[in-house]
Each structure stands twice: as C-alpha cells, then as structure tokens.
C-alpha atoms as a PDB file:
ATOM      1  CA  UNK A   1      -4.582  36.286  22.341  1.00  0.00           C
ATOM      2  CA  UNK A   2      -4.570  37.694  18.721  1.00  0.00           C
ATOM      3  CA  UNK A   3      -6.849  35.678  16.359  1.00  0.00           C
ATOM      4  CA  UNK A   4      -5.753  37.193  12.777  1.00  0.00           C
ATOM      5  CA  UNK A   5      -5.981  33.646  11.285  1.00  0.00           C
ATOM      6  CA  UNK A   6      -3.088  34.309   8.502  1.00  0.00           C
ATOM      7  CA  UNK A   7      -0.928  35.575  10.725  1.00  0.00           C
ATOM      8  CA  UNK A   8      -1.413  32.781  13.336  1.00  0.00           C
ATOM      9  CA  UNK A   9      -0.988  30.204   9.836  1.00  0.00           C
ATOM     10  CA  UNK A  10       2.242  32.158   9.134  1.00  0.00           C
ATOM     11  CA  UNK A  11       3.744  31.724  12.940  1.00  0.00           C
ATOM     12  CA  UNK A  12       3.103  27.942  12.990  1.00  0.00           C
ATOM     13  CA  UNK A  13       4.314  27.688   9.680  1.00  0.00           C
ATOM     14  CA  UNK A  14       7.597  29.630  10.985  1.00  0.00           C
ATOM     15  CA  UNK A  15       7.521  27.087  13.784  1.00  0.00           C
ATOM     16  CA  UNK A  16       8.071  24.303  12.085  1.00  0.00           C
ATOM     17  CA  UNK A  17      10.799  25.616   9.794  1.00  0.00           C
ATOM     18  CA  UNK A  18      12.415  26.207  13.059  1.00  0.00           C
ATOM     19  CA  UNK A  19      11.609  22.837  14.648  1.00  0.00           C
ATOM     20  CA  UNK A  20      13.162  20.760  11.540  1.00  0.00           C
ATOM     21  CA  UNK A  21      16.432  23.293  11.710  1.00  0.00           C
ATOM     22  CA  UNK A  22      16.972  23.983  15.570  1.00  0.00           C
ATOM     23  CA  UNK A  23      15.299  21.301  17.057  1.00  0.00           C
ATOM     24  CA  UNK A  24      12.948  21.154  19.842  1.00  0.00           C
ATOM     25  CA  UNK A  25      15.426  22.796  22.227  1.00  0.00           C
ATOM     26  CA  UNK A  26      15.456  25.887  19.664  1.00  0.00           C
ATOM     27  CA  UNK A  27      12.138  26.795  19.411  1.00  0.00           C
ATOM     28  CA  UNK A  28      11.805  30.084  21.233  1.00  0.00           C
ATOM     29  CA  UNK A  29       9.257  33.129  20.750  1.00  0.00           C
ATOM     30  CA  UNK A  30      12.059  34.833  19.492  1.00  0.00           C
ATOM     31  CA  UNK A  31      13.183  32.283  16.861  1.00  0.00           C
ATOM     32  CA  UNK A  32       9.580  31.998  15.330  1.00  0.00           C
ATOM     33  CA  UNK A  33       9.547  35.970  15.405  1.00  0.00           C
ATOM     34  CA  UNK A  34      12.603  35.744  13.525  1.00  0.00           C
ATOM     35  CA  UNK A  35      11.805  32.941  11.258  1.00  0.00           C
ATOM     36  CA  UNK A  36       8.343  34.714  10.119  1.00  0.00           C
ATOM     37  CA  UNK A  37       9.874  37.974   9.861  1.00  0.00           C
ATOM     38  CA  UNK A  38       7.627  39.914  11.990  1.00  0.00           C
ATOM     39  CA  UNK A  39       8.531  42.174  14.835  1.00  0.00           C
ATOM     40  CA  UNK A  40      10.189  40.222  18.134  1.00  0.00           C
ATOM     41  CA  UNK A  41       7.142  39.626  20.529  1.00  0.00           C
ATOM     42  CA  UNK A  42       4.289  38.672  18.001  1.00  0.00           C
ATOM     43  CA  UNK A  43       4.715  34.814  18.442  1.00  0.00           C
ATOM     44  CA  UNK A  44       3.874  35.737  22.497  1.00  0.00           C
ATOM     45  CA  UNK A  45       1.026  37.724  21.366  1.00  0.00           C
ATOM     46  CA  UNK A  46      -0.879  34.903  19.788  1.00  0.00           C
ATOM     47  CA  UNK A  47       0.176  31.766  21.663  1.00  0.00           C
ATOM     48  CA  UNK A  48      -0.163  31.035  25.514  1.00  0.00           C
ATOM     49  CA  UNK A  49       3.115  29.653  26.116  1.00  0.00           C
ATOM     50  CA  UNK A  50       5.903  27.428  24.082  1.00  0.00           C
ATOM     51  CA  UNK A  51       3.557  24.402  24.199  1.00  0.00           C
ATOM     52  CA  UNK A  52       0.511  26.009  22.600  1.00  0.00           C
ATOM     53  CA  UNK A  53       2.776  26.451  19.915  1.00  0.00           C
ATOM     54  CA  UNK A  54       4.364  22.975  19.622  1.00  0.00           C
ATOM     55  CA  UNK A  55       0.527  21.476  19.981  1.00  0.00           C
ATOM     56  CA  UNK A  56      -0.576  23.590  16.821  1.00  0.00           C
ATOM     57  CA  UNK A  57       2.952  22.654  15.396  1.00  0.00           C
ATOM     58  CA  UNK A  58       1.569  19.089  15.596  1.00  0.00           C
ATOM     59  CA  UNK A  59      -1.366  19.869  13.943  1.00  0.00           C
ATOM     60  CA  UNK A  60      -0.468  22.474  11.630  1.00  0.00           C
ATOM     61  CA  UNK A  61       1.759  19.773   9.523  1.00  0.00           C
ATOM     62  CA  UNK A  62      -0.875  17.309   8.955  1.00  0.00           C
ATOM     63  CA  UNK A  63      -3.203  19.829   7.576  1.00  0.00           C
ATOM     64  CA  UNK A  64      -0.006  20.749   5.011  1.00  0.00           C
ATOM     65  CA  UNK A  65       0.738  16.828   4.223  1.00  0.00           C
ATOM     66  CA  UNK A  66      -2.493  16.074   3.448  1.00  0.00           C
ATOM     67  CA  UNK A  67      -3.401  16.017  -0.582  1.00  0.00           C
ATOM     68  CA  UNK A  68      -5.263  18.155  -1.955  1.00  0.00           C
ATOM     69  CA  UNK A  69      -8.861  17.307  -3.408  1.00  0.00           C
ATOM     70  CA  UNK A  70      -7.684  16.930  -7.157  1.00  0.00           C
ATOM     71  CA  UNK A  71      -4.546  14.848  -5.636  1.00  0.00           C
ATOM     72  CA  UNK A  72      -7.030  12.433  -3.444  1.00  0.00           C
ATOM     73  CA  UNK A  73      -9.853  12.111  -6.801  1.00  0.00           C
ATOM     74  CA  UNK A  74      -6.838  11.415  -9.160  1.00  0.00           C
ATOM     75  CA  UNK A  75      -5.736   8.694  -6.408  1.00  0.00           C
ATOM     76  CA  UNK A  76      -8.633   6.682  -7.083  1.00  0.00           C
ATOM     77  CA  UNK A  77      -8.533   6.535 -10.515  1.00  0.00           C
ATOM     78  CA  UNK A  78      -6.514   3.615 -12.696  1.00  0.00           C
ATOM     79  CA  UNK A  79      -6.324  -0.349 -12.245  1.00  0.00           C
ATOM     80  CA  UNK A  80      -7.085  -1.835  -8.507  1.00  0.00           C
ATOM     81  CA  UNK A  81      -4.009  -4.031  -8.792  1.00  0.00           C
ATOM     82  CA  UNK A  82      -0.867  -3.913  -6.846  1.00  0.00           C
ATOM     83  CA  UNK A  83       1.268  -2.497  -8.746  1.00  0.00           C
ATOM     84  CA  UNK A  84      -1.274   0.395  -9.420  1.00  0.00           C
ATOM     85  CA  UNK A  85      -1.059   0.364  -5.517  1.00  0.00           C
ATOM     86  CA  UNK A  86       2.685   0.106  -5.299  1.00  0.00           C
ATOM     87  CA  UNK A  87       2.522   3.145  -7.593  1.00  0.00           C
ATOM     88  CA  UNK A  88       0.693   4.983  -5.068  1.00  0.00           C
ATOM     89  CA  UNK A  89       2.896   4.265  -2.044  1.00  0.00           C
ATOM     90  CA  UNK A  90       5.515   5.824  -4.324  1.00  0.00           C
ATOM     91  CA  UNK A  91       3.711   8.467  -5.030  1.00  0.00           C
ATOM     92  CA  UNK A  92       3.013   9.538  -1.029  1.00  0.00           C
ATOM     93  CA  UNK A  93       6.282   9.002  -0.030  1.00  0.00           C
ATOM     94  CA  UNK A  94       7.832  10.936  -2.297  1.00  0.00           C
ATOM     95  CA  UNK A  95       4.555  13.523  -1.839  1.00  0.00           C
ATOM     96  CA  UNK A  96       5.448  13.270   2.177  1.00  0.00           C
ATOM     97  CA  UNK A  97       9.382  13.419   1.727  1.00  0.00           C
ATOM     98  CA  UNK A  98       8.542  16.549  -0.528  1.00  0.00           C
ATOM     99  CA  UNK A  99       7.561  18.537   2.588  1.00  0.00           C
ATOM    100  CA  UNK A 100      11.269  17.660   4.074  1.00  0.00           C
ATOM    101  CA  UNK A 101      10.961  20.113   6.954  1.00  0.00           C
ATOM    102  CA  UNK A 102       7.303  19.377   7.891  1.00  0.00           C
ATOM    103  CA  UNK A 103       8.468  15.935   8.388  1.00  0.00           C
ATOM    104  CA  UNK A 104      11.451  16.709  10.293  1.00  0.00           C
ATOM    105  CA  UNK A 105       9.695  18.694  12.130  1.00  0.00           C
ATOM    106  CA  UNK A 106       7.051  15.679  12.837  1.00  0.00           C
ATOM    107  CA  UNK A 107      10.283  13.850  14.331  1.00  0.00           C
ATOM    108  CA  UNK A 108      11.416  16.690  16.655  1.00  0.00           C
ATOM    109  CA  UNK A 109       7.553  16.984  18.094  1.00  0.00           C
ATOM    110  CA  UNK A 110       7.382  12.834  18.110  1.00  0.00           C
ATOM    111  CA  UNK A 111      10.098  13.070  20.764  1.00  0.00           C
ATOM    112  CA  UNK A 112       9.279  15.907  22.620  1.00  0.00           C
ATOM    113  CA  UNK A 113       5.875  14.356  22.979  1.00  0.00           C
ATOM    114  CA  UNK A 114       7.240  11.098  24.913  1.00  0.00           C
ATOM    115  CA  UNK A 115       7.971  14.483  27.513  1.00  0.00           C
ATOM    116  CA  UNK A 116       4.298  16.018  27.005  1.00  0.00           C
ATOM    117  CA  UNK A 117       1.195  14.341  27.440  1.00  0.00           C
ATOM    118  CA  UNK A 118      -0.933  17.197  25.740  1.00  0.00           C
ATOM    119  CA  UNK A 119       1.585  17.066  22.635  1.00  0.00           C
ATOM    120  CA  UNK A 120       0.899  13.735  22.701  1.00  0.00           C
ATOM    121  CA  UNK A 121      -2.456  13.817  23.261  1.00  0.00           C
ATOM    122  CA  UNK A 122      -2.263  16.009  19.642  1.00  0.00           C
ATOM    123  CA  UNK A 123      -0.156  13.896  17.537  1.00  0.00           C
ATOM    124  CA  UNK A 124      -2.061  10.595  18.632  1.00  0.00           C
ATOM    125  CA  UNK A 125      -5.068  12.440  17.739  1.00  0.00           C
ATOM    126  CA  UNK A 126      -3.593  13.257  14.065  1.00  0.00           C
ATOM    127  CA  UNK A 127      -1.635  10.487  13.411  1.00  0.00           C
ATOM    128  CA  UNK A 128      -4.622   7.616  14.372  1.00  0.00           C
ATOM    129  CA  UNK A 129      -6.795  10.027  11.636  1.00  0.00           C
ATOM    130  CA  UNK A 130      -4.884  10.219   9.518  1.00  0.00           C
ATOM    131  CA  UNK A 131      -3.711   5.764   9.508  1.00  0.00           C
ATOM    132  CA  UNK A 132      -7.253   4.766   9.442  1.00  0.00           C
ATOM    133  CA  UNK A 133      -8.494   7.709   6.627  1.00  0.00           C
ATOM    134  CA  UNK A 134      -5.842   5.662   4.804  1.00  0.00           C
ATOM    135  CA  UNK A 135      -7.401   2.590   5.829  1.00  0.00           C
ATOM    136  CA  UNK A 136     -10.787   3.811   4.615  1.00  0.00           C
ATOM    137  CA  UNK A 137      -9.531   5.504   1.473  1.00  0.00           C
ATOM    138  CA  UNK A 138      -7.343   1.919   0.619  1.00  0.00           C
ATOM    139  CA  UNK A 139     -10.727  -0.098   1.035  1.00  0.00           C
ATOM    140  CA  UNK A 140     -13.166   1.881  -0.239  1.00  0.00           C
ATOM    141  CA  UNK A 141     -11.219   2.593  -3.565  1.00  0.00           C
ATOM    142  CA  UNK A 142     -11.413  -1.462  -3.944  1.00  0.00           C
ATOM    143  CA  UNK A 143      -7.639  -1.935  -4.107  1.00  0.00           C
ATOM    144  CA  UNK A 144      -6.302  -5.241  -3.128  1.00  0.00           C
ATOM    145  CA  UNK A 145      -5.194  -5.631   0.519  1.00  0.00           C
ATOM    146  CA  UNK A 146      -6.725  -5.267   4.006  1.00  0.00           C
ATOM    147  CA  UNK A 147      -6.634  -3.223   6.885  1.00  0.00           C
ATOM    148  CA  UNK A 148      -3.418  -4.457   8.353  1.00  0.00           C
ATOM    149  CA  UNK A 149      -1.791  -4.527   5.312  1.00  0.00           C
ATOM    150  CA  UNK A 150      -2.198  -0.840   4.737  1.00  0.00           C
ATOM    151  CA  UNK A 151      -1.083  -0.433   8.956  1.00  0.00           C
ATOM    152  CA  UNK A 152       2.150  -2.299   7.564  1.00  0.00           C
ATOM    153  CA  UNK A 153       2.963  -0.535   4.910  1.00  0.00           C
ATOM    154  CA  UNK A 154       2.365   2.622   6.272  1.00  0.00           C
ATOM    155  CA  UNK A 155       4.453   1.806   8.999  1.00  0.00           C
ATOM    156  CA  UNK A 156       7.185   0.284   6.536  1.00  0.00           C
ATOM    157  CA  UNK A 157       6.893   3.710   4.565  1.00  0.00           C
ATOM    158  CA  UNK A 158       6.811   6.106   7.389  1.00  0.00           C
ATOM    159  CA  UNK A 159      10.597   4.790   8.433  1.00  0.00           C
ATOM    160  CA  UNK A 160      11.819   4.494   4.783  1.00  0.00           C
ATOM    161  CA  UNK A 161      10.934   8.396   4.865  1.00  0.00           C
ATOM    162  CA  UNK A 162      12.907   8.782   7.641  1.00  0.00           C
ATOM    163  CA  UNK A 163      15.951   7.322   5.787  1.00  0.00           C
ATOM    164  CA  UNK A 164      15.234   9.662   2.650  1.00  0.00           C
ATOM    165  CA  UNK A 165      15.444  12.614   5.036  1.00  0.00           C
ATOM    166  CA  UNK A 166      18.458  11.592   6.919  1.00  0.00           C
ATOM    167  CA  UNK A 167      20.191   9.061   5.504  1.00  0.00           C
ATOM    168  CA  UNK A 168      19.750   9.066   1.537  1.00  0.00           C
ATOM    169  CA  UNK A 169      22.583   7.086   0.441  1.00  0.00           C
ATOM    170  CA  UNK A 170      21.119   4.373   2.728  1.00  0.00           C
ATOM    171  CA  UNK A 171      18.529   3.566  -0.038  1.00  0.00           C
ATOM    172  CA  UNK A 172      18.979   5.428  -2.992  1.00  0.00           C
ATOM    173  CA  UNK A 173      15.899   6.721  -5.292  1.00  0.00           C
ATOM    174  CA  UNK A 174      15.919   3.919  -6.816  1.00  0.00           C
ATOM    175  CA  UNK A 175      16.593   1.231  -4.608  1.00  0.00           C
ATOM    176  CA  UNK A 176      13.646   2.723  -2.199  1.00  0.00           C
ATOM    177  CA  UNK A 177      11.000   2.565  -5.352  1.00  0.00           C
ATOM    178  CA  UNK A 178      11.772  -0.851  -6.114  1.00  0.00           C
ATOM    179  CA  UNK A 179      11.720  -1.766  -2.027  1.00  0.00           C
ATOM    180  CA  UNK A 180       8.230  -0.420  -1.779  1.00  0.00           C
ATOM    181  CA  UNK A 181       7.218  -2.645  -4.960  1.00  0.00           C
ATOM    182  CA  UNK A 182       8.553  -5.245  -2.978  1.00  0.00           C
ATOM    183  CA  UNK A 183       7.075  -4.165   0.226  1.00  0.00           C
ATOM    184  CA  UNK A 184       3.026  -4.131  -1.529  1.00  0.00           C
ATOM    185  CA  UNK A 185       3.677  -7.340  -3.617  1.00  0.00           C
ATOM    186  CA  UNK A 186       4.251  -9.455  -0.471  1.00  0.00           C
ATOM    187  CA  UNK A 187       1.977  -7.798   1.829  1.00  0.00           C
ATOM    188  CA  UNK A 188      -0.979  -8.050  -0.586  1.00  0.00           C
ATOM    189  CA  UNK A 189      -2.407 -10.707  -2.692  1.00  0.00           C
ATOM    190  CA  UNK A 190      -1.948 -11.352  -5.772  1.00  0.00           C
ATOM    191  CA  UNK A 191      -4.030 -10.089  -8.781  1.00  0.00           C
ATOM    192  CA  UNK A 192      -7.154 -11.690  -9.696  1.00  0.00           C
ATOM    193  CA  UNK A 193      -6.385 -13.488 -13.338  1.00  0.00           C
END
C-alpha cells in the first residue's frame, strides 16, 4: 500500500464527493480515480479493497466537520444563557450543512453500515466521540442544560440537517432558526434572573 499521506487525504476526499453524488452503489476505484483526477488505478494502489475506503470515508468526514481551534475558543466566549446557546446550535448546523456533501456522504455510509459491521464499527466509534465531546464542551463551558439535553438536541439538529440537505422548502432558513430557538428554550431551563 502507498502511504504518501496527501495523496491518500486527496483519494478519501474524492471518495466522499463521490459517495454524496453516486451513492454507495457508485463508489468504485475507478470513480475515485476519476473524481481526484489522478491516473485510473491509484485509488487500488493505496486502499485494500472498496471497504478500506468507505471505513476511512467514515472517518475522513468527521476530521473535516470538526471546527477548527479559533472556531471551538470563539465558541466559548459570550453569555451562558440560552439564547447564547440557541445561537450556537445555529451556528453548527449551518457550520455542518456547509459541508453539504460530507454530510450526504455521512448518510450514504450510515446505511451501508447497517450492511457492514467494520463500517459500523467506524462510524459508532466517531459519532459516540464526537456526541459526548459535545457533551463535555456544553458542560464545561457552563452553559445551561445537561447531558441529555445536549443528546436531544443534537439528535433534533442532526435530522433538521437532513431536511436542509434534501428537503429545504420543508423548513425554510428561517423557519429552521427560529425552530432551533424553540428546540433549546424548552429543552433547557430558564435563565437565572
């Protein structure tokens, strides 16, 4: 197997542009060659088989989601009420829904993982880091709310996401904002007077 590191970056990368286009069913060698412009065979050359790929698919797109340093230190700053938190949500939805095929991409390996067990092995792996960083981040930063409220809202947000990417005249722009003010002012208590 090849280990230039960029070049390995730049297949997965091609992967899931290919993933959120063609689906599952159209992720060859060949597409990923094609997708990351470099000569038909390299994707073969650095991954064992199709499901090496998908498995570093799965992990390659919560490396991209996640913020930045500068992003996660700004996060922390400002008021610990909840609309400062409602604010947030907005603020990593529309940060997640940003990376439209990376999320699409997320859905096609979600479903071909009910079919894999090391796929899902991955994405369990990722996804239960990255809920209870969340978790830790929510509490730690002293903003109103508990553990399960922050499991509910990500789950709330996760499938409003969804809708943005498929379906965006379901909940308009707007309409979403004001549903995930909704969504933290009745999950969490209210501000202390």
């Amino acid at each position: 197997m090849r280990q230039n590191l960029a070049r390995r970056a730049a297949l997965v990368d091609a992967a899931i542009e290919v993933l959120a286009r063609d689906g599952a069913r159209g992720l060859t060698f060949r597409a990923v060659d094609a997708e990351a412009d470099v000569p038909k065979g390299t994707a073969s050359n650095y991954f064992g088989n199709r499901d090496d790929l998908l498995n570093q698919a799965g992990g390659r797109i919560y490396e991209r989601m996640r913020p930045d340093d500068a992003t996660m230190e700004a996060m922390l700053t400002g008021p610990t009420t909840r609309a400062r938190t409602a604010e947030l949500v907005r603020e990593v939805v529309e940060r997640v829904a940003a990376f439209r095929t990376g999320y699409l991409a997320l859905l096609e390996l979600r479903l071909e993982a009910t079919r894999r067990p090391e796929l899902r092995a991955v994405l369990t792996a990722r996804v239960s880091e990255d809920v209870e960083a969340n978790v830790r981040h929510h509490l730690s930063s002293g903003l109103p709310g508990d553990a399960d409220a922050v499991r509910m809202i990500y789950l709330a947000t996760n499938w409003l996401v969804v809708e943005r990417l498929t379906l965006p005249d379901v909940f308009p722009e707007k309409q979403a904002g004001d549903l995930i003010t909704q969504l933290v002012e009745r999950l969490l208590p209210a501000d202390a007077a």
